[in-house]
Protein backbone atom coordinates (compact mmCIF):
# COMPACT_ATOMS: atom_id res chain seq x y z
CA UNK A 1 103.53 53.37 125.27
CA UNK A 2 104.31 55.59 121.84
CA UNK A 3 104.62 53.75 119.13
CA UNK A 4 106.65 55.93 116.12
CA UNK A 5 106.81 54.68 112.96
CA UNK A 6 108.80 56.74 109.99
CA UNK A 7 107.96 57.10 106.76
CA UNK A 8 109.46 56.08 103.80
CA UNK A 9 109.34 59.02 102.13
CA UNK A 10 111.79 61.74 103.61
CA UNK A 11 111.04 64.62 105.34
CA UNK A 12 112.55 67.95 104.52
CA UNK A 13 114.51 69.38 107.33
CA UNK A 14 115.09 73.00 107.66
CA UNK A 15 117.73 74.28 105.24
CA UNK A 16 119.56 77.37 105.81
CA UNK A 17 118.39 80.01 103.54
CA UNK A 18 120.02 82.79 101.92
CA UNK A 19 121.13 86.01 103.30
CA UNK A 20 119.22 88.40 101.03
CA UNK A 21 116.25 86.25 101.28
CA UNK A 22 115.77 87.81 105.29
CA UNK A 23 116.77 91.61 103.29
CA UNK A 24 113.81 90.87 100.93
CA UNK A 25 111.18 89.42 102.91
CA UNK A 26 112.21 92.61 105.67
CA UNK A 27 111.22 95.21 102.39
CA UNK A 28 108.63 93.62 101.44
CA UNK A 29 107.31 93.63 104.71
CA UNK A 30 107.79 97.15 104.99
CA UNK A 31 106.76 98.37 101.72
CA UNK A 32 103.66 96.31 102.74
CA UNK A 33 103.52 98.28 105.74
CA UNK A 34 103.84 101.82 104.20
CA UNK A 35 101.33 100.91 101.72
CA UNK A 36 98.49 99.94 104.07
CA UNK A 37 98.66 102.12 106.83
CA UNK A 38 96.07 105.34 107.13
CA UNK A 39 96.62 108.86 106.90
CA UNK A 40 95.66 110.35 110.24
CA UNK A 41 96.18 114.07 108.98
CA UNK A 42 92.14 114.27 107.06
CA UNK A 43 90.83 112.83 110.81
CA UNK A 44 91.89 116.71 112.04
CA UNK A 45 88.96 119.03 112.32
CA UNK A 46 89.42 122.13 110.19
CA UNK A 47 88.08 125.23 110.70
CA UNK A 48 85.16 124.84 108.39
CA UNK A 49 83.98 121.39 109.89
CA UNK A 50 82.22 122.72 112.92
CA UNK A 51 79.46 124.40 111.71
CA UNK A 52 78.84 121.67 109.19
CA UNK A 53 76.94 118.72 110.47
CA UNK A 54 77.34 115.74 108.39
CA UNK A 55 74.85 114.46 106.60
CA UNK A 56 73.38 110.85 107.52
CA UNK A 57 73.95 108.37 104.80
CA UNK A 58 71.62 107.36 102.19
CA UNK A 59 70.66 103.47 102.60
CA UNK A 60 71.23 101.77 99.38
CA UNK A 61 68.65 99.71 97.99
CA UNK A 62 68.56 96.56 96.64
CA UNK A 63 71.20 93.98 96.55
CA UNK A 64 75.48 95.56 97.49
CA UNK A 65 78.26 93.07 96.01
CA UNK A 66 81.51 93.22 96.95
CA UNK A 67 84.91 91.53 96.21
CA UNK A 68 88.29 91.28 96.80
CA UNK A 69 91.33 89.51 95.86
CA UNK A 70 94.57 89.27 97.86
CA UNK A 71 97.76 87.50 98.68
CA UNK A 72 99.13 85.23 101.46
CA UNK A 73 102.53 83.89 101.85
CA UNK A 74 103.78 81.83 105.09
CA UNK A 75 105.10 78.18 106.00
CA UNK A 76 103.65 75.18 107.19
CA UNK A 77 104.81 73.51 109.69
CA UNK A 78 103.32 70.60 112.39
CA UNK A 79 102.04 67.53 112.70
CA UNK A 80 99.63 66.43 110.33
CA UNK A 81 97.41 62.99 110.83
CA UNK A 82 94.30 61.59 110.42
CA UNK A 83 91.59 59.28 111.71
CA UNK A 84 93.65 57.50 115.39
CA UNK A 85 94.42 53.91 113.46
CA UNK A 86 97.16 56.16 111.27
CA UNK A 87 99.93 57.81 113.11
CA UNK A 88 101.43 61.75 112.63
CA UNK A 89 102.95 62.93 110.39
CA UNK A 90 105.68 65.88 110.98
CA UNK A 91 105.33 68.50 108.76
CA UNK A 92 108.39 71.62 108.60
CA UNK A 93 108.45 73.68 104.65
CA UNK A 94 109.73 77.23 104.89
CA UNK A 95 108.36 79.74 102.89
CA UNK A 96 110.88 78.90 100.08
CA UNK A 97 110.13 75.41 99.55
CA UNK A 98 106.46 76.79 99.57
CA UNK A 99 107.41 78.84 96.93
CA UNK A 100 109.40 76.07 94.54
CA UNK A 101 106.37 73.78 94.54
CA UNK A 102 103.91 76.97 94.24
CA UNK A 103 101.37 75.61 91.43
CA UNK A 104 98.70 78.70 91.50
CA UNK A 105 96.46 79.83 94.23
CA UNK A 106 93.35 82.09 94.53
CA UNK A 107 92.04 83.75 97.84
CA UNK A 108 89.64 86.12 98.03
CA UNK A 109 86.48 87.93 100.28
CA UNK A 110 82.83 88.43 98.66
CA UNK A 111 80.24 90.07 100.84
CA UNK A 112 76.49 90.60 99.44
CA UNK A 113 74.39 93.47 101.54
CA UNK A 114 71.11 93.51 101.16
CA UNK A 115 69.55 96.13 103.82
CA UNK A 116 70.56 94.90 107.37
CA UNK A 117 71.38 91.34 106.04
CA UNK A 118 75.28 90.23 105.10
CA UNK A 119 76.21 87.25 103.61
CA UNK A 120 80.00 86.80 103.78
CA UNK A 121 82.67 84.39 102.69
CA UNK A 122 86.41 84.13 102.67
CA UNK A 123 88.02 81.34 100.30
CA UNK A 124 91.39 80.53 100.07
CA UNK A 125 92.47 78.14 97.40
CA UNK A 126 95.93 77.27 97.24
CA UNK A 127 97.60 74.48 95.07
CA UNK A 128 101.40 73.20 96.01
CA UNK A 129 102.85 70.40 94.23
C-alpha cells in the first residue's frame, strides 16, 4: 500500500520560460564551447622537432599548490526525503527559479603535490534562498 501525503506548502510546477532565455543559454553554451576547446594545430610536428629530443622534466621539490575557481549552473529536480518514518518530497526548479533565489555560491578545486603524493579536493558551496 502507498501512502501519499502532500504538503502544505506548494510545489512549483514547471513554468514556461521565455523564448530568448533557450537563445541565451544556446550562446552561452557555445561561447563556452569555443572558449575551452584546444588548438590541435601546435600538436603538428614541424620540421625542426625531429632532431630535437625533448628534454625530461625537472621534478619540483617541495610542496606544489594549486587552485581553481569555477562556475556551475543547472536545475534540481527529484524526490528528496529522509530517514523512512518521513515520506518524499518532489522536487522540480528550472534553472531560472535557481537563479531568482541565487544567494551566493563558491566552488572550487585545490590540489597539493608533494613528490608522488596528491592530496585533492573539490568543494562546491552553493546558497539558494
Amino acid at each position: 500500500m502507498i501512502i501519499r501525503r502532500t504538503s502544505s506548502l506548494p510545489v512549483p510546477k514547471r513554468q514556461r520560460s521565455k523564448p530568448g532565455l533557450h537563445l541565451y543559454s544556446l550562446a552561452l553554451a557555445s561561447l563556452a564551447l569555443a572558449v575551452s576547446t584546444s588548438s590541435h594545430a601546435a600538436d603538428l610536428p614541424g620540421p625542426q622537432s625531429e632532431s630535437l629530443e625533448p628534454s625530461p622534466p625537472t621534478p619540483v621539490q617541495g610542496l606544489v599548490f594549486t587552485a581553481t575557481l569555477y562556475g556551475w549552473a543547472s536545475g534540481l529536480s527529484g524526490r528528496a526525503r529522509t530517514l523512512p518514518p518521513l515520506p518524499a518530497v518532489h522536487i522540480d526548479i528550472t534553472f531560472d527559479q535557481v537563479l531568482k533565489n541565487f544567494n551566493g555560491a563558491l566552488m572550487g578545486v585545490s590540489e597539493v603535490r608533494s613528490g608522488r603524493f596528491i592530496f585533492f579536493t573539490d568543494l562546491i558551496f552553493a546558497k539558494i534562498a
